[in-house]
N, C-alpha and C. Protein backbone atom coordinates (compact mmCIF):
# COMPACT_ATOMS: atom_id res chain seq x y z
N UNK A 1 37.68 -14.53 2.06
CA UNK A 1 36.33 -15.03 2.29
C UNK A 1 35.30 -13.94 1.95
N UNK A 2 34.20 -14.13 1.47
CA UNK A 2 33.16 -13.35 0.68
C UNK A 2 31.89 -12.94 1.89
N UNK A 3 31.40 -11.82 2.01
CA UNK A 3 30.58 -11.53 3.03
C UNK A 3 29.14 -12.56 2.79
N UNK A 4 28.92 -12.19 3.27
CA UNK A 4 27.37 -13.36 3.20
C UNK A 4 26.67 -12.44 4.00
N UNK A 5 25.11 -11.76 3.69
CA UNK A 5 24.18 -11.17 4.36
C UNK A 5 22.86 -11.68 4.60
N UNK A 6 22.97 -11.24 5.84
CA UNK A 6 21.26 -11.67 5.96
C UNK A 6 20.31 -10.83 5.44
N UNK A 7 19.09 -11.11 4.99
CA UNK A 7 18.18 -10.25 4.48
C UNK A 7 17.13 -9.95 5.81
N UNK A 8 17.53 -8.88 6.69
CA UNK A 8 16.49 -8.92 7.77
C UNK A 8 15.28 -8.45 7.48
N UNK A 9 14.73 -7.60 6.44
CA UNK A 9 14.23 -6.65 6.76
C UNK A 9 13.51 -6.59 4.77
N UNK A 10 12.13 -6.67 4.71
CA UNK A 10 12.07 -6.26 3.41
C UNK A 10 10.86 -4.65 3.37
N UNK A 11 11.13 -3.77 3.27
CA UNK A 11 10.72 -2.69 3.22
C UNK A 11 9.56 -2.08 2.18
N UNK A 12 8.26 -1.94 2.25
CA UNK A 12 7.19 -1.93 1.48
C UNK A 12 7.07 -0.33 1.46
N UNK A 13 6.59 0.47 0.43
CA UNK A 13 6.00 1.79 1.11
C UNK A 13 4.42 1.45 0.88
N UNK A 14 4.18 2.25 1.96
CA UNK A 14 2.69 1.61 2.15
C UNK A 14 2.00 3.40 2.33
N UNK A 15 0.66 3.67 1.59
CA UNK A 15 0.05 4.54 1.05
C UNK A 15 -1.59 4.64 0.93
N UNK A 16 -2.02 5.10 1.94
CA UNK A 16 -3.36 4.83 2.18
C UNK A 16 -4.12 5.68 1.17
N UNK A 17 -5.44 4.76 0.64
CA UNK A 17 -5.91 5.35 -0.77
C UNK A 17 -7.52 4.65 -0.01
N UNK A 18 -8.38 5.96 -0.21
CA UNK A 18 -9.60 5.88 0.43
C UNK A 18 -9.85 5.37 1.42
N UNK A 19 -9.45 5.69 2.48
CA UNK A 19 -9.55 4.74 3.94
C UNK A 19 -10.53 4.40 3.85
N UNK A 20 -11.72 4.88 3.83
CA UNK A 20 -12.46 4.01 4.38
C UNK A 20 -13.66 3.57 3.58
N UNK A 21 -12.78 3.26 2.28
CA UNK A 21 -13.55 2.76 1.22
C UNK A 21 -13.04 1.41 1.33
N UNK A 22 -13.81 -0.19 0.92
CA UNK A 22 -13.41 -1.35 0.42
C UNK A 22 -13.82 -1.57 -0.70
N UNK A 23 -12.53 -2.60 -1.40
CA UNK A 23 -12.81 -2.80 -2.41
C UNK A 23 -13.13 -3.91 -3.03
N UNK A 24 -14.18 -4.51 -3.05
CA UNK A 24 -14.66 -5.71 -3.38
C UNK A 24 -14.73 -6.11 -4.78
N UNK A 25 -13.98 -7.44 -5.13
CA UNK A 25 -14.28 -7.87 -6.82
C UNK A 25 -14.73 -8.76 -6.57
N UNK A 26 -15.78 -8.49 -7.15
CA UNK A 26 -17.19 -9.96 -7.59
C UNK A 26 -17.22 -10.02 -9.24
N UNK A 27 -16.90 -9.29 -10.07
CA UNK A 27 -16.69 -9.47 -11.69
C UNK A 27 -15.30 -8.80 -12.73
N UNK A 28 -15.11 -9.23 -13.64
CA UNK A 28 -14.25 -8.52 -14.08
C UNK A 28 -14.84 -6.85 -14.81
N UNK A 29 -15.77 -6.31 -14.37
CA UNK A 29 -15.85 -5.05 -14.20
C UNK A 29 -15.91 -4.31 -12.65
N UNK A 30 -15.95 -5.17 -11.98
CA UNK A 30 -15.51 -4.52 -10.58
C UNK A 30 -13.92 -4.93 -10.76
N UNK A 31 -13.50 -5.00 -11.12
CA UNK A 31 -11.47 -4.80 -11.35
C UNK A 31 -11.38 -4.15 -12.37
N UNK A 32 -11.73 -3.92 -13.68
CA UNK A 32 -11.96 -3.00 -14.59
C UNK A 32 -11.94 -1.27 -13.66
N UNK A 33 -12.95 -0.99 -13.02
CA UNK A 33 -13.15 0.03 -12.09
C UNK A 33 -12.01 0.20 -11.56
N UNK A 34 -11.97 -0.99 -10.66
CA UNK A 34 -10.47 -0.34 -9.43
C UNK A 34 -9.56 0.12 -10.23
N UNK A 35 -9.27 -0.69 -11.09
CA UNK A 35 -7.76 -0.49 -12.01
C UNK A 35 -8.10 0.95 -12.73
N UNK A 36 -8.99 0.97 -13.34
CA UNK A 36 -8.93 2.38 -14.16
C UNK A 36 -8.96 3.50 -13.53
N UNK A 37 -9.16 3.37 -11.92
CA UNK A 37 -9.13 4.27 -11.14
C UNK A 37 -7.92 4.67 -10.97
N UNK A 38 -7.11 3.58 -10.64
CA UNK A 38 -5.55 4.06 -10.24
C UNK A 38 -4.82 4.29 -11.78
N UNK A 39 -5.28 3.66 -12.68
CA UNK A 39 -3.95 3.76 -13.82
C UNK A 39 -4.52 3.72 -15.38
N UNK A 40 -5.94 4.06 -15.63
CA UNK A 40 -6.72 4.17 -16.58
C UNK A 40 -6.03 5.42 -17.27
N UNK A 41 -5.58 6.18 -17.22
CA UNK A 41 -5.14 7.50 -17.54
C UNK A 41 -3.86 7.92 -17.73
N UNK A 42 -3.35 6.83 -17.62
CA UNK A 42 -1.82 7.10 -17.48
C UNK A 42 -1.24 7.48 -19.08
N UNK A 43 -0.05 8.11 -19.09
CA UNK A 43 0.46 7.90 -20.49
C UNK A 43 1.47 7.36 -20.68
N UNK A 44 1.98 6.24 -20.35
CA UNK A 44 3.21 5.23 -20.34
C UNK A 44 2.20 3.61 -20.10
N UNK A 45 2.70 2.83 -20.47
CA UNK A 45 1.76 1.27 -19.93
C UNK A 45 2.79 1.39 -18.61
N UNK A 46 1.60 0.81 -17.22
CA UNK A 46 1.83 0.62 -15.88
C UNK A 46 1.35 -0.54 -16.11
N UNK A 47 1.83 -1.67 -15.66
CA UNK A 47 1.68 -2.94 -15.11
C UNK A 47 1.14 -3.20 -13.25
N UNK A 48 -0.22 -3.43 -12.98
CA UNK A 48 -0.74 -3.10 -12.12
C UNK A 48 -1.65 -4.41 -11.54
N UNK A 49 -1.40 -4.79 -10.38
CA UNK A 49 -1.60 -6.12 -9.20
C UNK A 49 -2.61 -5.71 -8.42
N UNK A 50 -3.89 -6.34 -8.47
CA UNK A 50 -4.59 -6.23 -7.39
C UNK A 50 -4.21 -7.63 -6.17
N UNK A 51 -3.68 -7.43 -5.35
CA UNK A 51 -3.86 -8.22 -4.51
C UNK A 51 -5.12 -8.80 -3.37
N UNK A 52 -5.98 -9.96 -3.40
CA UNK A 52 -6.89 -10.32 -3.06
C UNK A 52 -6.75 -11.28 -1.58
N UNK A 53 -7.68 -10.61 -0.63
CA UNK A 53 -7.79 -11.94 0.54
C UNK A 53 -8.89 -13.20 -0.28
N UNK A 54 -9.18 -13.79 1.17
CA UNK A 54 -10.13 -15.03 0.32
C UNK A 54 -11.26 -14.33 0.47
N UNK A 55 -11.75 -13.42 0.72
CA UNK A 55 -13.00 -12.97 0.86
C UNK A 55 -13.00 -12.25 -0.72
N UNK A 56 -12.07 -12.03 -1.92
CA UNK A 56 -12.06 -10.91 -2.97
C UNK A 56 -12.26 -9.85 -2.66
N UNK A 57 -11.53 -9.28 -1.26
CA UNK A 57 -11.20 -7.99 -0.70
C UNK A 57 -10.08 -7.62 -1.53
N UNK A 58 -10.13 -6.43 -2.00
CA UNK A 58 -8.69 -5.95 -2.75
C UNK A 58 -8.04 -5.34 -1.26
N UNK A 59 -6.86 -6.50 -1.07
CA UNK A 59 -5.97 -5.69 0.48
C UNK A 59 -4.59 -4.85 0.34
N UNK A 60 -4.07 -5.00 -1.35
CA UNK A 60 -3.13 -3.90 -1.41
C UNK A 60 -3.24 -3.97 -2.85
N UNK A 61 -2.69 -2.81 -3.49
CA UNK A 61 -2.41 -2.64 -4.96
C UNK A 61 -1.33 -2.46 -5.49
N UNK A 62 -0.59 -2.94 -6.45
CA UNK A 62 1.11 -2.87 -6.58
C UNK A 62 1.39 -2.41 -7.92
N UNK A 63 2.17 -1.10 -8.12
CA UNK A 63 2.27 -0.70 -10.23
C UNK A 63 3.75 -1.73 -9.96
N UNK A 64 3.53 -2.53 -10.76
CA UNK A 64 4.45 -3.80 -10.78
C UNK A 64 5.71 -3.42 -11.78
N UNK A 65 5.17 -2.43 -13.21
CA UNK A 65 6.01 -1.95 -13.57
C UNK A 65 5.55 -0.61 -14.56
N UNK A 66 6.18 -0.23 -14.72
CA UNK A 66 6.34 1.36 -15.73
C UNK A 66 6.94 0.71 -16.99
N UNK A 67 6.45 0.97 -17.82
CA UNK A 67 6.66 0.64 -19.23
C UNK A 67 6.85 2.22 -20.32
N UNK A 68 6.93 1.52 -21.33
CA UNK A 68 6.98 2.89 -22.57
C UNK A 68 5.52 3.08 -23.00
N UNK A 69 5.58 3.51 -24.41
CA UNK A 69 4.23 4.14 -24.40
C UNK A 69 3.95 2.80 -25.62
N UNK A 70 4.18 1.71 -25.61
CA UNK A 70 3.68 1.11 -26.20
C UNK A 70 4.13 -1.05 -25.50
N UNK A 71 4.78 -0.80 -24.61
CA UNK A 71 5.38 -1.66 -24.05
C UNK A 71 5.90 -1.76 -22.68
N UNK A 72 6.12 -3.77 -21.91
CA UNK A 72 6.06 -3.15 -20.22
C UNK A 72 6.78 -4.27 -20.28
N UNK A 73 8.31 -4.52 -19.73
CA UNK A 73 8.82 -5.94 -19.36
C UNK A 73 8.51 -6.26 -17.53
N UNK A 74 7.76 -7.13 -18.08
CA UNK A 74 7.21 -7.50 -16.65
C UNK A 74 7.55 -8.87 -15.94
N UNK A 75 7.98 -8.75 -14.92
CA UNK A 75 8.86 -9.69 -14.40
C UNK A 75 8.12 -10.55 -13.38
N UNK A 76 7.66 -11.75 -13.58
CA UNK A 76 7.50 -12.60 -12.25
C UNK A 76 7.68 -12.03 -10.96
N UNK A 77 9.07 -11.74 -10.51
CA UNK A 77 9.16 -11.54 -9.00
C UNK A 77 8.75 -10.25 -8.30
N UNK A 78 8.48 -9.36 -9.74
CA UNK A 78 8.02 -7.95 -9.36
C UNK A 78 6.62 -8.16 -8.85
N UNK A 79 5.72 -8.85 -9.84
CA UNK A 79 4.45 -8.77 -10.04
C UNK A 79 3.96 -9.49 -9.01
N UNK A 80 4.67 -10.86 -8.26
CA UNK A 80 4.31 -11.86 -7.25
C UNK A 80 4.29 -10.68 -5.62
N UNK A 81 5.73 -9.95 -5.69
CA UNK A 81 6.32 -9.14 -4.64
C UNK A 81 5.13 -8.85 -3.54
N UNK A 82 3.98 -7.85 -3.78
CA UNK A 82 3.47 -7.73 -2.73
C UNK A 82 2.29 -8.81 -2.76
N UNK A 83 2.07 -9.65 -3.50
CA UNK A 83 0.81 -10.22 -3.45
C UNK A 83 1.21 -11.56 -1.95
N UNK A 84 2.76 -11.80 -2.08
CA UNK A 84 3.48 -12.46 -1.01
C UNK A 84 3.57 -11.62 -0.17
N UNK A 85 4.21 -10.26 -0.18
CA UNK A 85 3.91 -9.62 1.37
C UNK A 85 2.96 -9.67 1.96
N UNK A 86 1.80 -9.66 1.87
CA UNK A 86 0.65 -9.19 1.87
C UNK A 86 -0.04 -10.42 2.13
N UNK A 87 0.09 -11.72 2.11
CA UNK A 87 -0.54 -12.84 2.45
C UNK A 87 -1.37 -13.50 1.49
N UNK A 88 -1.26 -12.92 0.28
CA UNK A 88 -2.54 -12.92 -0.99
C UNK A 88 -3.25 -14.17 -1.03
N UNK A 89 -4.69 -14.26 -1.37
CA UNK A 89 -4.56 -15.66 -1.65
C UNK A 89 -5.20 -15.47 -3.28
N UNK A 90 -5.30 -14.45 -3.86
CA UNK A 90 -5.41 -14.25 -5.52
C UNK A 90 -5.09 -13.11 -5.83
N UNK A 91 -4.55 -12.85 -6.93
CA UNK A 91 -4.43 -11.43 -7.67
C UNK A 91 -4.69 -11.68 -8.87
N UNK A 92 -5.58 -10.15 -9.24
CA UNK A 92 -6.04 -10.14 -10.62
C UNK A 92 -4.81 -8.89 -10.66
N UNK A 93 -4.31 -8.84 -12.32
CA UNK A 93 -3.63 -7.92 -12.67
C UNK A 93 -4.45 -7.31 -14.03
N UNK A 94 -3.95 -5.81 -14.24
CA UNK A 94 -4.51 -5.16 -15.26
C UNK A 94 -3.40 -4.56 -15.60
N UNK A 95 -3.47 -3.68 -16.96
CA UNK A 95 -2.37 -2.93 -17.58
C UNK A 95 -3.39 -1.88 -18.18
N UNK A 96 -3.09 -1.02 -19.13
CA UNK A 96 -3.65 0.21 -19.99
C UNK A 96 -2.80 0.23 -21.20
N UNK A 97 -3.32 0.74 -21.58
CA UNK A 97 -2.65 0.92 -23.14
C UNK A 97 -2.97 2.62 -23.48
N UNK A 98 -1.92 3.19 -23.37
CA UNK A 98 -1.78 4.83 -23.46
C UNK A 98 -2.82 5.25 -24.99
N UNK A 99 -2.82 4.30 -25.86
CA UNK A 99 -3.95 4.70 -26.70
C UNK A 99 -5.85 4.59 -26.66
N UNK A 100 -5.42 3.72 -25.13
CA UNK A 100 -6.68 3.75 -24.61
C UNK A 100 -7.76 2.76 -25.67
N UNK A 101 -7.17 1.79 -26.22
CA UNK A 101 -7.27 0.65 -26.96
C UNK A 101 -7.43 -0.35 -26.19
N UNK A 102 -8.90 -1.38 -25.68
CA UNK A 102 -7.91 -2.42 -24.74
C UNK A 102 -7.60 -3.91 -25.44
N UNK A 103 -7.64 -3.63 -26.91
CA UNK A 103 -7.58 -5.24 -27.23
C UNK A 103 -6.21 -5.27 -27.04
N UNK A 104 -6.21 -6.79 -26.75
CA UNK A 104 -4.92 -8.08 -26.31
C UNK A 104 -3.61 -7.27 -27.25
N UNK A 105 -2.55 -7.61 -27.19
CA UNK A 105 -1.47 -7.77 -28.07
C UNK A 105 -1.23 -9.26 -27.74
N UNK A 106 -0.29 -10.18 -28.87
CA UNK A 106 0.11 -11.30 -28.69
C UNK A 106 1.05 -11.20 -27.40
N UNK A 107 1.64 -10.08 -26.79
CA UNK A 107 2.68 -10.28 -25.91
C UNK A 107 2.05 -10.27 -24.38
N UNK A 108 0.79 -9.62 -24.80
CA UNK A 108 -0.45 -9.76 -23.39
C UNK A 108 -0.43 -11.00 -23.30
N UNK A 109 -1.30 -12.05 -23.92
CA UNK A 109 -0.97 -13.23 -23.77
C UNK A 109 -0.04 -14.32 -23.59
N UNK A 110 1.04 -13.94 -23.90
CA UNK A 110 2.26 -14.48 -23.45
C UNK A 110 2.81 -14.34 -22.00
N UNK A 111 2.62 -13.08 -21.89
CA UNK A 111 2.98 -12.36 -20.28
C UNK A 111 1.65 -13.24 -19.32
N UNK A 112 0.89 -13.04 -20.00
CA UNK A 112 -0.20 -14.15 -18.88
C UNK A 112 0.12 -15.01 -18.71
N UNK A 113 0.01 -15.88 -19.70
CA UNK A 113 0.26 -17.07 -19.49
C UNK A 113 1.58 -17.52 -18.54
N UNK A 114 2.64 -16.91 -18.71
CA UNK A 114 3.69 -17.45 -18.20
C UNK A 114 3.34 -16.57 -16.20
N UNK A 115 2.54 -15.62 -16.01
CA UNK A 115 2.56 -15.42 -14.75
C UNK A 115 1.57 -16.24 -13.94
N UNK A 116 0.44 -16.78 -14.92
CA UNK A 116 -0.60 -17.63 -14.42
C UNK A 116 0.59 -19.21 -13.56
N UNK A 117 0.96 -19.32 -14.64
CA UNK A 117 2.05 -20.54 -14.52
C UNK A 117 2.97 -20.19 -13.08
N UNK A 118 3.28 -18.98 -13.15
CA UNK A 118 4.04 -18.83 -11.66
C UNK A 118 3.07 -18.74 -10.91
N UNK A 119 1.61 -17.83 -10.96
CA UNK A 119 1.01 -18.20 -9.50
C UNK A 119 0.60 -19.59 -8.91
N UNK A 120 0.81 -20.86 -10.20
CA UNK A 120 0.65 -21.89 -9.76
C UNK A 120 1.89 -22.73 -8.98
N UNK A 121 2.42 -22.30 -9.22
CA UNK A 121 3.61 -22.71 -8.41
C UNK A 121 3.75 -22.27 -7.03
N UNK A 122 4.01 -20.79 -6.44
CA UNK A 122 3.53 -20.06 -5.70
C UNK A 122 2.50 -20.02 -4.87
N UNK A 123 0.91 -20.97 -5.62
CA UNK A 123 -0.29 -21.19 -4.37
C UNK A 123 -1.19 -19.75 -4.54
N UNK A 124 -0.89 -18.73 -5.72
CA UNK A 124 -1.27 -17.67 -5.58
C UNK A 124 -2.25 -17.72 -7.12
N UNK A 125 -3.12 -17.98 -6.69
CA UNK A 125 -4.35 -18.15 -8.16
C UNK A 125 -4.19 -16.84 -8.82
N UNK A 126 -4.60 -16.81 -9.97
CA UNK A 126 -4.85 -15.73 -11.01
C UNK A 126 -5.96 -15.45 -11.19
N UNK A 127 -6.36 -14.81 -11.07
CA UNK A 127 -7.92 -14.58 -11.31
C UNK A 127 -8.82 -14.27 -12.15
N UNK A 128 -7.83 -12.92 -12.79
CA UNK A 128 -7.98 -12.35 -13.96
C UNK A 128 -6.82 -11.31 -14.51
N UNK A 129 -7.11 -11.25 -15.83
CA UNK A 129 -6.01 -10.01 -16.44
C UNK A 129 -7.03 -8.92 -17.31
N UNK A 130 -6.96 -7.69 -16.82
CA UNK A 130 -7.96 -7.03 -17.48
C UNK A 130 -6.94 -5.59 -17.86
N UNK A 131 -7.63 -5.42 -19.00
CA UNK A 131 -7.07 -4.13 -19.81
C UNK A 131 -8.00 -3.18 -20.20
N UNK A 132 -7.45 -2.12 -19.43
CA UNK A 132 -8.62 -1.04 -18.90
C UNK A 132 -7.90 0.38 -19.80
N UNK A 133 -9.11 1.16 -20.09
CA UNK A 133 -8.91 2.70 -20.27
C UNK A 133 -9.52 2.94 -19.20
N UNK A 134 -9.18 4.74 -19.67
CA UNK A 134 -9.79 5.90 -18.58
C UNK A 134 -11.11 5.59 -18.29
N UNK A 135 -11.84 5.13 -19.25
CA UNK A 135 -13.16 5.17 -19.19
C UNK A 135 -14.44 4.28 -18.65
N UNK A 136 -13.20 3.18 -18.14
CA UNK A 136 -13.37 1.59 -17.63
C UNK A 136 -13.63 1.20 -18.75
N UNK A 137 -13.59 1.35 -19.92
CA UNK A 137 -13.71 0.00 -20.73
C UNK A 137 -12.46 -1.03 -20.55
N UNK A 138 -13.04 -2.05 -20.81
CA UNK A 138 -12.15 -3.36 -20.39
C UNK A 138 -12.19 -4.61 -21.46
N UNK A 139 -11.10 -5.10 -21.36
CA UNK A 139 -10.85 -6.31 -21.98
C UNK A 139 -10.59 -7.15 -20.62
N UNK A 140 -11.43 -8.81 -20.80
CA UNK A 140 -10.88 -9.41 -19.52
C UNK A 140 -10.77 -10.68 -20.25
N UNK A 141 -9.48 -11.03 -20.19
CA UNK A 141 -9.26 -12.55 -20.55
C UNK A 141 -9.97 -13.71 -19.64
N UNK A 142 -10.38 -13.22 -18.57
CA UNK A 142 -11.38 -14.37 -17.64
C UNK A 142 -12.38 -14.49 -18.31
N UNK A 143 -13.19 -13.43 -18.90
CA UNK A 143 -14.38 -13.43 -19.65
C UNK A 143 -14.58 -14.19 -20.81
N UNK A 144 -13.11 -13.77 -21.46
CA UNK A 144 -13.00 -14.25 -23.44
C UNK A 144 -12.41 -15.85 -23.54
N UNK A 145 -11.99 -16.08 -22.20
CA UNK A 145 -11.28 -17.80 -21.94
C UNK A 145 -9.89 -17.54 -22.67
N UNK A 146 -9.70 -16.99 -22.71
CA UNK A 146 -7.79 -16.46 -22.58
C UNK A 146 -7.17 -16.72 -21.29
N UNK A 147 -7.81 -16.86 -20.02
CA UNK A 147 -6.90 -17.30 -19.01
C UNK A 147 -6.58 -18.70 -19.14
C-alpha cells in the first residue's frame, strides 16, 4: 500500500520591504514604479506578481520566476501561488528585459494571454502586464489593448 500525505502546512517566506510605506496602483505607471523598484535592474529576466486587495493595495509581491538573460518559463501555478495565499482579489504582473528594452516579444503575449485565462478561472482578475527597465520606462499591455 502507497503512503498518502496530508499537505498540512504551506510555508511562505515573508520579507518586510518599506514598512511603512503603501503601495497603491491607480495606473499602469504606478506598477511600472513598484516593479522597477524591485526588479528594473536585474540582469537575468525575473518574472514578477504584484498581488492586489480590492482597494489596489499592493499586499504582497512574488519573483514568480528567474529566467536567462533573454528568456523566463513561467508557470501558472507559480505565478497564481501567492496571489492565492494572500487572498488576492487582482494581480498585475511585470517582467524586465536585461537589455532594458521594454517592447513585447511574441512569447510576452502568449504567456499573457494564457495566465489572463487562468486568472479567469481562479476569480483572480488580471489587471495588467507591464515591462519595466531600471528607469521605469514601461510597456503596459492594459494601455496598448493587448490584455
Amino acid at each position: 500500500m502507497e503512503n498518502v500525505y496530508e499537505v498540512v502546512r504551506i510555508k511562505q517566506e515573508i520579507r518586510e520591504v518599506e514598512a511603512n510605506e503603501t503601495y497603491v496602483v491607480r495606473s499602469p505607471e504606478d506598477a511600472a514604479k513598484v516593479a522597477a523598484g524591485f526588479i528594473g535592474d536585474e540582469d537575468r529576466e525575473v518574472f514578477f506578481v504584484m498581488c492586489l486587495n480590492t482597494k489596489n493595495q499592493v499586499v504582497a509581491v512574488h519573483r514568480a520566476h528567474v529566467g536567462g538573460l533573454n528568456a523566463s518559463l513561467v508557470l501558472p501555478r507559480e505565478v497564481f501561488k501567492a496571489a492565492i495565499l494572500n487572498n488576492s482579489a487582482s494581480v498585475i504582473f511585470s517582467h524586465q528585459h536585461p537589455s532594458q528594452d521594454t517592447t513585447p516579444s511574441r512569447e510576452d503575449f502568449e504567456v499573457t494571454r494564457r495566465l489572463v485565462e487562468c486568472g479567469k478561472i481562479l476569480g483572480i482578475e488580471v489587471l495588467d502586464h507591464v515591462i519595466v527597465n531600471a528607469k521605469a520606462g514601461y510597456y503596459s499591455m492594459k494601455e496598448n489593448n493587448d490584455l
